[in-house]
PDB file of N, CA and C in Angstrom:
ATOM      1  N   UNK A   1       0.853  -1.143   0.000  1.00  0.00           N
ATOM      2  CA  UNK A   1       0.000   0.000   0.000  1.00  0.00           C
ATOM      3  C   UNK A   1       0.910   1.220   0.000  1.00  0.00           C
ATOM      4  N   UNK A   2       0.436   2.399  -0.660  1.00  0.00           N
ATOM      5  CA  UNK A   2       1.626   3.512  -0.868  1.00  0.00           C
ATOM      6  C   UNK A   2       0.974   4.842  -0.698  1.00  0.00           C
ATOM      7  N   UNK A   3       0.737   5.604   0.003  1.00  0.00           N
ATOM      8  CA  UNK A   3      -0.191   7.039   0.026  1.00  0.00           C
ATOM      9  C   UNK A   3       1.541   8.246  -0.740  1.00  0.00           C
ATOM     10  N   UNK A   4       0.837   8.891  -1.768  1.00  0.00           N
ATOM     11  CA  UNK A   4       1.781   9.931  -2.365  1.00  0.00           C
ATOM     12  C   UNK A   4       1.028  11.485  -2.424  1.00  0.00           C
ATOM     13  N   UNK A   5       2.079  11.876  -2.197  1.00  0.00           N
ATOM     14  CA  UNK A   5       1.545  13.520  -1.915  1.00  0.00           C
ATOM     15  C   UNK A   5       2.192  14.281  -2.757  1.00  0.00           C
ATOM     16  N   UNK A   6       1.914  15.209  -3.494  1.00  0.00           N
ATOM     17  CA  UNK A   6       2.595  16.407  -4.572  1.00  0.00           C
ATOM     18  C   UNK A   6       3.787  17.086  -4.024  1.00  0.00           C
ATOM     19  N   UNK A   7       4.605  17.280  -4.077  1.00  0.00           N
ATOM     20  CA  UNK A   7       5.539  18.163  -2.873  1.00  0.00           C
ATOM     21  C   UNK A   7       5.391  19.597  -4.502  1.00  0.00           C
ATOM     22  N   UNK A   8       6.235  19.562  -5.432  1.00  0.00           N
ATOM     23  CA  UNK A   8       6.116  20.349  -6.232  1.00  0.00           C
ATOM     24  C   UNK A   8       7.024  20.080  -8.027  1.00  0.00           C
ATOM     25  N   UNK A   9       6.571  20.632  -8.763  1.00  0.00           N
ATOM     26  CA  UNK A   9       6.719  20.268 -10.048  1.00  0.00           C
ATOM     27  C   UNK A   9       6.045  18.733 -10.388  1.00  0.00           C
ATOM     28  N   UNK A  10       7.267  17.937 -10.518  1.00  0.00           N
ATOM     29  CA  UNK A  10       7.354  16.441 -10.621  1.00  0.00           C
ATOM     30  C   UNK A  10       7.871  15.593  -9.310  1.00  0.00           C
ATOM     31  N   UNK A  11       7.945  16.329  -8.524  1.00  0.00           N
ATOM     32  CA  UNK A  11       8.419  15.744  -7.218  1.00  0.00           C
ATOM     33  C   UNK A  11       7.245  15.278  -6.198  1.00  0.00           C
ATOM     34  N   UNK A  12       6.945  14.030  -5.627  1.00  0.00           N
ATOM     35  CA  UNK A  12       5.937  13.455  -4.990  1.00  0.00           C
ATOM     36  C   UNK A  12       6.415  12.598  -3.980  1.00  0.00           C
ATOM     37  N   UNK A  13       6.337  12.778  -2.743  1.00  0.00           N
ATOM     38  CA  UNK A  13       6.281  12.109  -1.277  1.00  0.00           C
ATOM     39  C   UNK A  13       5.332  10.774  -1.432  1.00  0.00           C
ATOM     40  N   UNK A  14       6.576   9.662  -1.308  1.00  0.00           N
ATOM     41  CA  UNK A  14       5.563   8.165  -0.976  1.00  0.00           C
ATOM     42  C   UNK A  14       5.643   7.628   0.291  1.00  0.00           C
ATOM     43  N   UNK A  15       4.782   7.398   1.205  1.00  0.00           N
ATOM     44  CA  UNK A  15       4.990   6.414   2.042  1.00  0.00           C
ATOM     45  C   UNK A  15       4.196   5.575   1.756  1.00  0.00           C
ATOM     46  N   UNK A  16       4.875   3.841   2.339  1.00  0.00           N
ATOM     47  CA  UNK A  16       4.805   2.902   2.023  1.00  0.00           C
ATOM     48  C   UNK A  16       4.613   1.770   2.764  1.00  0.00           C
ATOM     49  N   UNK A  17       3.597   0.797   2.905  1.00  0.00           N
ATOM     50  CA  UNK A  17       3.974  -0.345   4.141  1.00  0.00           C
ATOM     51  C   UNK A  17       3.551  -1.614   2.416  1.00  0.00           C
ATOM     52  N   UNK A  18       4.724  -2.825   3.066  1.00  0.00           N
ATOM     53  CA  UNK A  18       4.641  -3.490   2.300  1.00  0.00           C
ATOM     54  C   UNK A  18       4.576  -5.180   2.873  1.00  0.00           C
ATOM     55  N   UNK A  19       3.706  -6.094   2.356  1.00  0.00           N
ATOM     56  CA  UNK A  19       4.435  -7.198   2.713  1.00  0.00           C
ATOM     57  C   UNK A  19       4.133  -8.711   2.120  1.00  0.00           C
ATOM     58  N   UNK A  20       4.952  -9.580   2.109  1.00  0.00           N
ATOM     59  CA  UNK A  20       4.972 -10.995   0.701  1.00  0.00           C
ATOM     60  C   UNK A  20       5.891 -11.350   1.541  1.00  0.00           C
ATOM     61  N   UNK A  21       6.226 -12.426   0.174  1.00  0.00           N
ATOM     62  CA  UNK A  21       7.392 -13.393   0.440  1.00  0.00           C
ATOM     63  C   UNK A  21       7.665 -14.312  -0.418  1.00  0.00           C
ATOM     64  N   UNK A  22       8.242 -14.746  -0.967  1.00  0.00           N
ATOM     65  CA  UNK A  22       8.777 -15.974  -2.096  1.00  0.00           C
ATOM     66  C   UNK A  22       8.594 -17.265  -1.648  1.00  0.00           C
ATOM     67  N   UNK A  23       7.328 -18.037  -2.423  1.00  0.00           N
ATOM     68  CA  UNK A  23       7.319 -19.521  -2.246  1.00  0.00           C
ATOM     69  C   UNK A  23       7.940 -20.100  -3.560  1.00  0.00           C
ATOM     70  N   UNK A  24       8.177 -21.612  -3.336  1.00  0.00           N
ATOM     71  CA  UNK A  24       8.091 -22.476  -4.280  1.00  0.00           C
ATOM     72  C   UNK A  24       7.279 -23.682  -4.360  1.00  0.00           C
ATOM     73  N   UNK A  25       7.012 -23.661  -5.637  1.00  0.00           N
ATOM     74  CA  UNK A  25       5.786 -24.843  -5.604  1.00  0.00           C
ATOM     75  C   UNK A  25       6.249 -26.586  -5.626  1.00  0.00           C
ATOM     76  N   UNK A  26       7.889 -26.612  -5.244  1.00  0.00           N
ATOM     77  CA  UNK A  26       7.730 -27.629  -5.596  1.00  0.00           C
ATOM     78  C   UNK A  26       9.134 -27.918  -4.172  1.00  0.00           C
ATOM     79  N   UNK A  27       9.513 -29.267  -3.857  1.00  0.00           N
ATOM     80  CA  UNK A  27      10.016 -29.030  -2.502  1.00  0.00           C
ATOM     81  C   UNK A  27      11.471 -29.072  -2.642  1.00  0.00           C
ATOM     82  N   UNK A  28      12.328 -28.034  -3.048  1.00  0.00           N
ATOM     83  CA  UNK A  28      14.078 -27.762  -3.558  1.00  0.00           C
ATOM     84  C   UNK A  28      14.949 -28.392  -2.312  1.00  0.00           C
ATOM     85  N   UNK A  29      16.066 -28.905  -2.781  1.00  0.00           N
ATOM     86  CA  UNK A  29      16.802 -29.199  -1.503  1.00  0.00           C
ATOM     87  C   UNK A  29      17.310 -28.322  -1.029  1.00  0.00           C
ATOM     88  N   UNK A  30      17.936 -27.149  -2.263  1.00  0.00           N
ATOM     89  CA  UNK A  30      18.255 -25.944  -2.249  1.00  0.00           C
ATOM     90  C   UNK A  30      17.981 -24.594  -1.376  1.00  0.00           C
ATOM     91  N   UNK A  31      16.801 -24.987  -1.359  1.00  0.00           N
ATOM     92  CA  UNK A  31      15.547 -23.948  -0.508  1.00  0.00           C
ATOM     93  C   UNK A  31      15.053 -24.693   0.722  1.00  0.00           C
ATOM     94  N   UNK A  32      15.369 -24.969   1.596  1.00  0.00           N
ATOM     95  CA  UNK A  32      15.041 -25.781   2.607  1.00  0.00           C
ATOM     96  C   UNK A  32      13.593 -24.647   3.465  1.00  0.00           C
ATOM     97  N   UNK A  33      12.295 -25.256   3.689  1.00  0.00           N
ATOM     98  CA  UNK A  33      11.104 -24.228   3.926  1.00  0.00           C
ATOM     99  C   UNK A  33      10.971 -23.445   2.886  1.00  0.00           C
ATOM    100  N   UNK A  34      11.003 -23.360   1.287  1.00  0.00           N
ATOM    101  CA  UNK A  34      10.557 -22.526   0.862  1.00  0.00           C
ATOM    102  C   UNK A  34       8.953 -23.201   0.287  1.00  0.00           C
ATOM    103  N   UNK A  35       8.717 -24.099   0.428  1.00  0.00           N
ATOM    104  CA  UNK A  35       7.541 -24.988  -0.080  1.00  0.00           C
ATOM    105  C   UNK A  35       6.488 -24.295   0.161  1.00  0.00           C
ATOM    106  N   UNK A  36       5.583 -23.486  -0.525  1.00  0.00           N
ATOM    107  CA  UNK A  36       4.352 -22.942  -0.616  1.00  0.00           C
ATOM    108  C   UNK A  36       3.459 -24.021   0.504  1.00  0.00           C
ATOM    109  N   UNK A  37       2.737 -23.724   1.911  1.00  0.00           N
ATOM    110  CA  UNK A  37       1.597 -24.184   2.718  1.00  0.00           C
ATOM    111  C   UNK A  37       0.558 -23.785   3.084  1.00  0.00           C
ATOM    112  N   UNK A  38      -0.278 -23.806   2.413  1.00  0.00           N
ATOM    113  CA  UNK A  38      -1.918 -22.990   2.549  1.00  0.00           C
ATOM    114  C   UNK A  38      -1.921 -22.766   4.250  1.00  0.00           C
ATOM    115  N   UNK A  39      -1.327 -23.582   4.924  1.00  0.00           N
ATOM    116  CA  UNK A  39      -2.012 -24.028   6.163  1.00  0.00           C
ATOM    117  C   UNK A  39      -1.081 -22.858   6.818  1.00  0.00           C
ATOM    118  N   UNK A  40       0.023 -22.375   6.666  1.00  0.00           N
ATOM    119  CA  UNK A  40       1.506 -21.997   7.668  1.00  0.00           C
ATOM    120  C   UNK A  40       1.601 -20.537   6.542  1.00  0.00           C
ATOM    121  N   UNK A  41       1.704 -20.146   5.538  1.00  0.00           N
ATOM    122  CA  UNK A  41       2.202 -19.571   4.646  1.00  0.00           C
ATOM    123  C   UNK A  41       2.046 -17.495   5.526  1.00  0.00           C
ATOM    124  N   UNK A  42       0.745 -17.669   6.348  1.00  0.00           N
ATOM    125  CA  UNK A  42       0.652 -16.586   6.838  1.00  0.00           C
ATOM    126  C   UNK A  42       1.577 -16.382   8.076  1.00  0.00           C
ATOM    127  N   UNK A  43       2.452 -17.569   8.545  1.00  0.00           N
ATOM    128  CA  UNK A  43       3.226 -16.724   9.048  1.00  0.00           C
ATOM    129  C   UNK A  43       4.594 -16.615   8.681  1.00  0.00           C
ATOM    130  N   UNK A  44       4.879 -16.978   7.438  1.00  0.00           N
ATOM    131  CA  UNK A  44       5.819 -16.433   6.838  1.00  0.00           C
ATOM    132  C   UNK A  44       6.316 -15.321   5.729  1.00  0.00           C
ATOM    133  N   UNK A  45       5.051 -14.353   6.093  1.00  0.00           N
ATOM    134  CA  UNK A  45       4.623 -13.346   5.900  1.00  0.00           C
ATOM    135  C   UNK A  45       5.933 -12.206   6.333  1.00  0.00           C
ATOM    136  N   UNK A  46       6.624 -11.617   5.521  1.00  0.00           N
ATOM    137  CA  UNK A  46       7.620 -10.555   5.967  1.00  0.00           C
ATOM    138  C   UNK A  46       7.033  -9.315   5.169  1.00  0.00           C
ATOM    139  N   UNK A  47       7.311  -8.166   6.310  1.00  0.00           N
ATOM    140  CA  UNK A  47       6.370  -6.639   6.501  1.00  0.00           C
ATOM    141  C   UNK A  47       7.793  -5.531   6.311  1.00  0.00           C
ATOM    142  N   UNK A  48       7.411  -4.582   5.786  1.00  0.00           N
ATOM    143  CA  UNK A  48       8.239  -3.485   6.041  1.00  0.00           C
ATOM    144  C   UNK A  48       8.001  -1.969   5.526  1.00  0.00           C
ATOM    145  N   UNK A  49       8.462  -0.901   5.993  1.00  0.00           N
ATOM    146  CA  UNK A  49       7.356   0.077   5.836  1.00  0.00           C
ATOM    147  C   UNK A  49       8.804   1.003   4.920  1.00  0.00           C
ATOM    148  N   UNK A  50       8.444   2.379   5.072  1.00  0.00           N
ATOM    149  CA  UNK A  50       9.626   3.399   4.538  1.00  0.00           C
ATOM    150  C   UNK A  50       8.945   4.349   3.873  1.00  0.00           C
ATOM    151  N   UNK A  51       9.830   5.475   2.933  1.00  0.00           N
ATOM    152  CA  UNK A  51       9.268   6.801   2.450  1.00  0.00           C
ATOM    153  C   UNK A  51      10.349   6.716   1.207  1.00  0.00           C
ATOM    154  N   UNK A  52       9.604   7.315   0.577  1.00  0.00           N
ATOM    155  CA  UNK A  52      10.463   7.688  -0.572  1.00  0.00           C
ATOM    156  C   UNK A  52      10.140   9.094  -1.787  1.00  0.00           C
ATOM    157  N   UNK A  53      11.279   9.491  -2.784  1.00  0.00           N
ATOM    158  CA  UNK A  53      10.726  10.577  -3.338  1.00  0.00           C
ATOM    159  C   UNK A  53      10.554   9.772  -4.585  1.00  0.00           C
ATOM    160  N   UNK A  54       9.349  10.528  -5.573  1.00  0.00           N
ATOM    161  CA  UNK A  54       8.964  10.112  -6.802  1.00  0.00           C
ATOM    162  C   UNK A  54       8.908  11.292  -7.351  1.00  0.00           C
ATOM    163  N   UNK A  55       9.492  11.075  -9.144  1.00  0.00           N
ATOM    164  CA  UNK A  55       9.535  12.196 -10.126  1.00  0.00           C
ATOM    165  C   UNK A  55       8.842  11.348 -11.213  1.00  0.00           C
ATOM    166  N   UNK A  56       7.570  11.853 -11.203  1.00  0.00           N
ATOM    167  CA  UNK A  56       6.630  11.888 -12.053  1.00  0.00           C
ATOM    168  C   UNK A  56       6.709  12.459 -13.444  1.00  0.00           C
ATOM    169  N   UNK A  57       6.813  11.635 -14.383  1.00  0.00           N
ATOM    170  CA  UNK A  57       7.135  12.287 -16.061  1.00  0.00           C
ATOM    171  C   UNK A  57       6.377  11.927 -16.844  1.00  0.00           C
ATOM    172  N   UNK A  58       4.752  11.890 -16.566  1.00  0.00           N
ATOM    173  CA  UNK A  58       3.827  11.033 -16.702  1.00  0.00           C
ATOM    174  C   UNK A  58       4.139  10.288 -17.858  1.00  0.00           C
ATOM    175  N   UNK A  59       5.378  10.125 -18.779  1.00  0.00           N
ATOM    176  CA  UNK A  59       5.132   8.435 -19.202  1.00  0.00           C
ATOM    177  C   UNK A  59       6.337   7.629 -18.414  1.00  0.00           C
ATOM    178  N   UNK A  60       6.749   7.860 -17.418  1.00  0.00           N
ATOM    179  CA  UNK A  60       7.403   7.019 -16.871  1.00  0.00           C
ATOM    180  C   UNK A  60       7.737   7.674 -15.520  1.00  0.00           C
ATOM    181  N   UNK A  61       7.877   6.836 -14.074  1.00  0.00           N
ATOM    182  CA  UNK A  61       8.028   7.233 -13.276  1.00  0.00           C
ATOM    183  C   UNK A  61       9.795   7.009 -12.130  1.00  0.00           C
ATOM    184  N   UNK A  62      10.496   7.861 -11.679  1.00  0.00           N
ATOM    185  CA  UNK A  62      11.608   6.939 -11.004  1.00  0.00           C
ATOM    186  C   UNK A  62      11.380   7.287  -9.661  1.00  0.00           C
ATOM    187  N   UNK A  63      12.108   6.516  -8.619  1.00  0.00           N
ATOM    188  CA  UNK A  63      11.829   5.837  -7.035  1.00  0.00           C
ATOM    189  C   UNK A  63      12.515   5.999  -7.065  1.00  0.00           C
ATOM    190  N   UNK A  64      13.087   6.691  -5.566  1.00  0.00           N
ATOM    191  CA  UNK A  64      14.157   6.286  -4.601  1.00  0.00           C
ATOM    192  C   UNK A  64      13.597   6.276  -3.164  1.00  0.00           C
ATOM    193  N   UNK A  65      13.703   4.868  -3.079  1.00  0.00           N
ATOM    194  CA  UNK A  65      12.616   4.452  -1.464  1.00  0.00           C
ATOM    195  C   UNK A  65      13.953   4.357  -0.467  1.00  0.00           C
ATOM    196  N   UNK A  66      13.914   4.160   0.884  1.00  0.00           N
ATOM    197  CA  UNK A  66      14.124   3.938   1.721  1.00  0.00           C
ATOM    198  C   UNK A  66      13.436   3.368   2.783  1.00  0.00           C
ATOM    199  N   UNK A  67      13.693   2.187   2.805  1.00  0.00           N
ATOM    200  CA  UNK A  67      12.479   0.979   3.279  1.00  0.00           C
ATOM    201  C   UNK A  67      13.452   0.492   5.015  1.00  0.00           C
ATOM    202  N   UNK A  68      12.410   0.141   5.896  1.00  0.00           N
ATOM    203  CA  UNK A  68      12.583  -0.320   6.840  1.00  0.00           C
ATOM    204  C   UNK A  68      11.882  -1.739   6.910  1.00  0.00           C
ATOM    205  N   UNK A  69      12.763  -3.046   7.836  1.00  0.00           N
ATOM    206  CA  UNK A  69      12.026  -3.984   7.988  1.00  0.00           C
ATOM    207  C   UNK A  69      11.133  -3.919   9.519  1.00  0.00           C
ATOM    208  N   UNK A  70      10.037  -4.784   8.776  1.00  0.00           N
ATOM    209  CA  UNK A  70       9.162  -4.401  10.284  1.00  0.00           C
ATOM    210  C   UNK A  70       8.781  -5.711  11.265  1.00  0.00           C
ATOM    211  N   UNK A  71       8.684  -6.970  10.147  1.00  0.00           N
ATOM    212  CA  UNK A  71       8.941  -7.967  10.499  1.00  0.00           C
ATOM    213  C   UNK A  71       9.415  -9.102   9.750  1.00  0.00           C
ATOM    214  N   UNK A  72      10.695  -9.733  10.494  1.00  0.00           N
ATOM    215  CA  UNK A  72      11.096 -10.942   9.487  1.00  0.00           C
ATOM    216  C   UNK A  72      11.032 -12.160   9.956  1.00  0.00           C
ATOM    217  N   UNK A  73      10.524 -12.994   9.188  1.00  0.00           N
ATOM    218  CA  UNK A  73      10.071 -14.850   9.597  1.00  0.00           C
ATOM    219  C   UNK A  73      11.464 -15.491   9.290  1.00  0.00           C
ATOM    220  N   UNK A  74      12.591 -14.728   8.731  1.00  0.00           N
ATOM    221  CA  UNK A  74      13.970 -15.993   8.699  1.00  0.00           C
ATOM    222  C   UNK A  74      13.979 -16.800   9.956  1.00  0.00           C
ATOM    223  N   UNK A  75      14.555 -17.655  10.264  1.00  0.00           N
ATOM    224  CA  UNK A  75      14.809 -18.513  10.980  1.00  0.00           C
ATOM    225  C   UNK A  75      16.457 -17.702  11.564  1.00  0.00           C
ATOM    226  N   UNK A  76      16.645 -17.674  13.033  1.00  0.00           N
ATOM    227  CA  UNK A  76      17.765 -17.569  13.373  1.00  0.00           C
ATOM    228  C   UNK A  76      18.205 -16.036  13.399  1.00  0.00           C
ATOM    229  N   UNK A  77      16.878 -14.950  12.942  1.00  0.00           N
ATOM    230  CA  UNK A  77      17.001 -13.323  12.812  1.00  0.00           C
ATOM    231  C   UNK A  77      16.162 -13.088  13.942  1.00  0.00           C
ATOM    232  N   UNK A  78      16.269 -11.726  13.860  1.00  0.00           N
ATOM    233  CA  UNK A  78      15.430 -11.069  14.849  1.00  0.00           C
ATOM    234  C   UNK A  78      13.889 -11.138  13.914  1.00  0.00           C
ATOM    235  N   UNK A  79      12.944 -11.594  14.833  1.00  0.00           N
ATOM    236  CA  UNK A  79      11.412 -11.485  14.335  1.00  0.00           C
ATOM    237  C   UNK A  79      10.614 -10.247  13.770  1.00  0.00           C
ATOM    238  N   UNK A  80      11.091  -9.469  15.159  1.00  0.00           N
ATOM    239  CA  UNK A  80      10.732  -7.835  15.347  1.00  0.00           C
ATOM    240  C   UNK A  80      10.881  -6.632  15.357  1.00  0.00           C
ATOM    241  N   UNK A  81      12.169  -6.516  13.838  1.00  0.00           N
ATOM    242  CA  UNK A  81      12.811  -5.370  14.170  1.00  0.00           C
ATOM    243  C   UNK A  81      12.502  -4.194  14.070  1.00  0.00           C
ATOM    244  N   UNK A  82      10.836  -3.757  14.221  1.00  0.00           N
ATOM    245  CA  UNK A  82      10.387  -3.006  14.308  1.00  0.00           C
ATOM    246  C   UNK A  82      10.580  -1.969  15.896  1.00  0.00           C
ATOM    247  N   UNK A  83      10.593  -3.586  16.568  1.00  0.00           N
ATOM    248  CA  UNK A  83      10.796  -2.818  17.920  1.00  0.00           C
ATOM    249  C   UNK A  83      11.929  -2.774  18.515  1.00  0.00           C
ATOM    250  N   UNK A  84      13.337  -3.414  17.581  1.00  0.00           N
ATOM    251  CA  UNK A  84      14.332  -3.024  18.053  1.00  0.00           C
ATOM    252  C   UNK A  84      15.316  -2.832  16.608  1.00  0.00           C
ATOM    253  N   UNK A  85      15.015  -1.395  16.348  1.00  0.00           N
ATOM    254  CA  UNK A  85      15.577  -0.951  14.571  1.00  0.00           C
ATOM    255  C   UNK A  85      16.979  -1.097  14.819  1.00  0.00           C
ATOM    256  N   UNK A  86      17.726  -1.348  13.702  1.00  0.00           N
ATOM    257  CA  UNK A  86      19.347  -1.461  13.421  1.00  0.00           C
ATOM    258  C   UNK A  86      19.408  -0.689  12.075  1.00  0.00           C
ATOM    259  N   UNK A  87      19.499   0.367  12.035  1.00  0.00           N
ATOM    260  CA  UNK A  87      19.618   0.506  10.474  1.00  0.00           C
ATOM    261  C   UNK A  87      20.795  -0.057   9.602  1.00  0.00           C
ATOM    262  N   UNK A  88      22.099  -0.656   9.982  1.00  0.00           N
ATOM    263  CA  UNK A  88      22.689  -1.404   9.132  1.00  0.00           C
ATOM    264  C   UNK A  88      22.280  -2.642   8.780  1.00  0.00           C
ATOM    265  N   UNK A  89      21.109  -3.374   9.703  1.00  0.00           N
ATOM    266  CA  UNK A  89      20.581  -4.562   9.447  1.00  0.00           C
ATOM    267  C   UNK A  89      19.060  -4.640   8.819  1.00  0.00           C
ATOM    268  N   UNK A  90      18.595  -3.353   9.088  1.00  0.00           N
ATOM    269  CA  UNK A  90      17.438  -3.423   8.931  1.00  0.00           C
ATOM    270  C   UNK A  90      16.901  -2.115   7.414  1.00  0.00           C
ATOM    271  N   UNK A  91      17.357  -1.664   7.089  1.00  0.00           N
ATOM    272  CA  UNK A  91      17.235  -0.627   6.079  1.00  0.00           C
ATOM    273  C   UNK A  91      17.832  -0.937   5.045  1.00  0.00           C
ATOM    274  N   UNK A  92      17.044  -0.513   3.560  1.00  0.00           N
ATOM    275  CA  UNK A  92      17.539  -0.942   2.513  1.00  0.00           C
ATOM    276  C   UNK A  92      17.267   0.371   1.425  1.00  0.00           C
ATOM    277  N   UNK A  93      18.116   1.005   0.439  1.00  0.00           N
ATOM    278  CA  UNK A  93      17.810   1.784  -0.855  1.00  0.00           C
ATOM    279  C   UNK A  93      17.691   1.024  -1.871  1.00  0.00           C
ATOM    280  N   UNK A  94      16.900   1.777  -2.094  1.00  0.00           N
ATOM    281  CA  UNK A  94      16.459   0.898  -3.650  1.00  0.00           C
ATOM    282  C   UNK A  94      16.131   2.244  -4.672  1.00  0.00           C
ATOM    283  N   UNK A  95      16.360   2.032  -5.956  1.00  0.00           N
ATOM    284  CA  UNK A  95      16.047   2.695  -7.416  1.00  0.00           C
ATOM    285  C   UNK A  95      15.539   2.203  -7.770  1.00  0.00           C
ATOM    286  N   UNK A  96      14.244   2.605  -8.714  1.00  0.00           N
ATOM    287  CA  UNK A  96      13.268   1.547  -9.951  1.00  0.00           C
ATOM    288  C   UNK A  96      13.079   3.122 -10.614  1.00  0.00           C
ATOM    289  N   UNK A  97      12.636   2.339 -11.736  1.00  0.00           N
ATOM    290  CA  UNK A  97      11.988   2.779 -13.022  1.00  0.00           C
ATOM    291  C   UNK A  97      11.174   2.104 -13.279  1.00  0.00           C
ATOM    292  N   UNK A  98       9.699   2.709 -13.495  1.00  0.00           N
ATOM    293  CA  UNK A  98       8.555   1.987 -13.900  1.00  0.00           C
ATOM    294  C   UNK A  98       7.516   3.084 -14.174  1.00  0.00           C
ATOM    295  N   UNK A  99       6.153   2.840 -14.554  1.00  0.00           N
ATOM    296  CA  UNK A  99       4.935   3.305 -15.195  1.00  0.00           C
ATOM    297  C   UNK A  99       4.600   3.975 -13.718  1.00  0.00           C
ATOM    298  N   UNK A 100       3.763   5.242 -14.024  1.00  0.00           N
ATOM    299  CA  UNK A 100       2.943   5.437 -12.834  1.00  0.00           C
ATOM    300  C   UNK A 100       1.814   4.932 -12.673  1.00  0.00           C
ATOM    301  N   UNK A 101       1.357   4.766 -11.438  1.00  0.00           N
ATOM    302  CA  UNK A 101       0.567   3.541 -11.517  1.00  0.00           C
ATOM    303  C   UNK A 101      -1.047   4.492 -10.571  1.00  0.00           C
TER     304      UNK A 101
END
């Protein structure tokens, strides 16, 4: 989910909460728990929120987010690092190019 606000020209304020996760449909030795489970799959559910600026060129749009994790299901991590932030462990930049949506 992403709420964006005009700041000015082509420049637009996103905040962002996000959350998925990568299954596979079939059972890898490779991937040990990545096996898609109707039954379990919600709690391997990973969340994370952040802000970012957007320049709007209405035929194409570019991102620069700054994302926080809010919760992670790895095995052997912290669950909750919402409630105890690290930003070298827990923060990520990212660039895209894509359509405005």
């Amino acid at each position: 989910m992403e709420y964006r606000a005009k700041l000015f020209w082509i420049l637009e304020l996103g905040a962002f909460v996000d959350a998925g996760n990568i299954w596979t449909i079939h059972n890898y030795s490779n991937q040990p728990g990545g096996m898609f489970h109707f039954n379990s799959f919600y709690k391997e559910l990973a969340a994370a929120y952040g802000l970012g600026l957007r320049m709007d060129f209405t035929y194409f749009l570019l991102r620069f987010d700054l994302g926080m994790k809010a919760h992670n299901p790895a095995m052997g991590q912290e669950h909750w690092p919402l409630v105890h932030p690290n930003w070298r462990r827990d923060s990520s930049f990212h660039f895209s190019i894509g359509y405005p949506f």
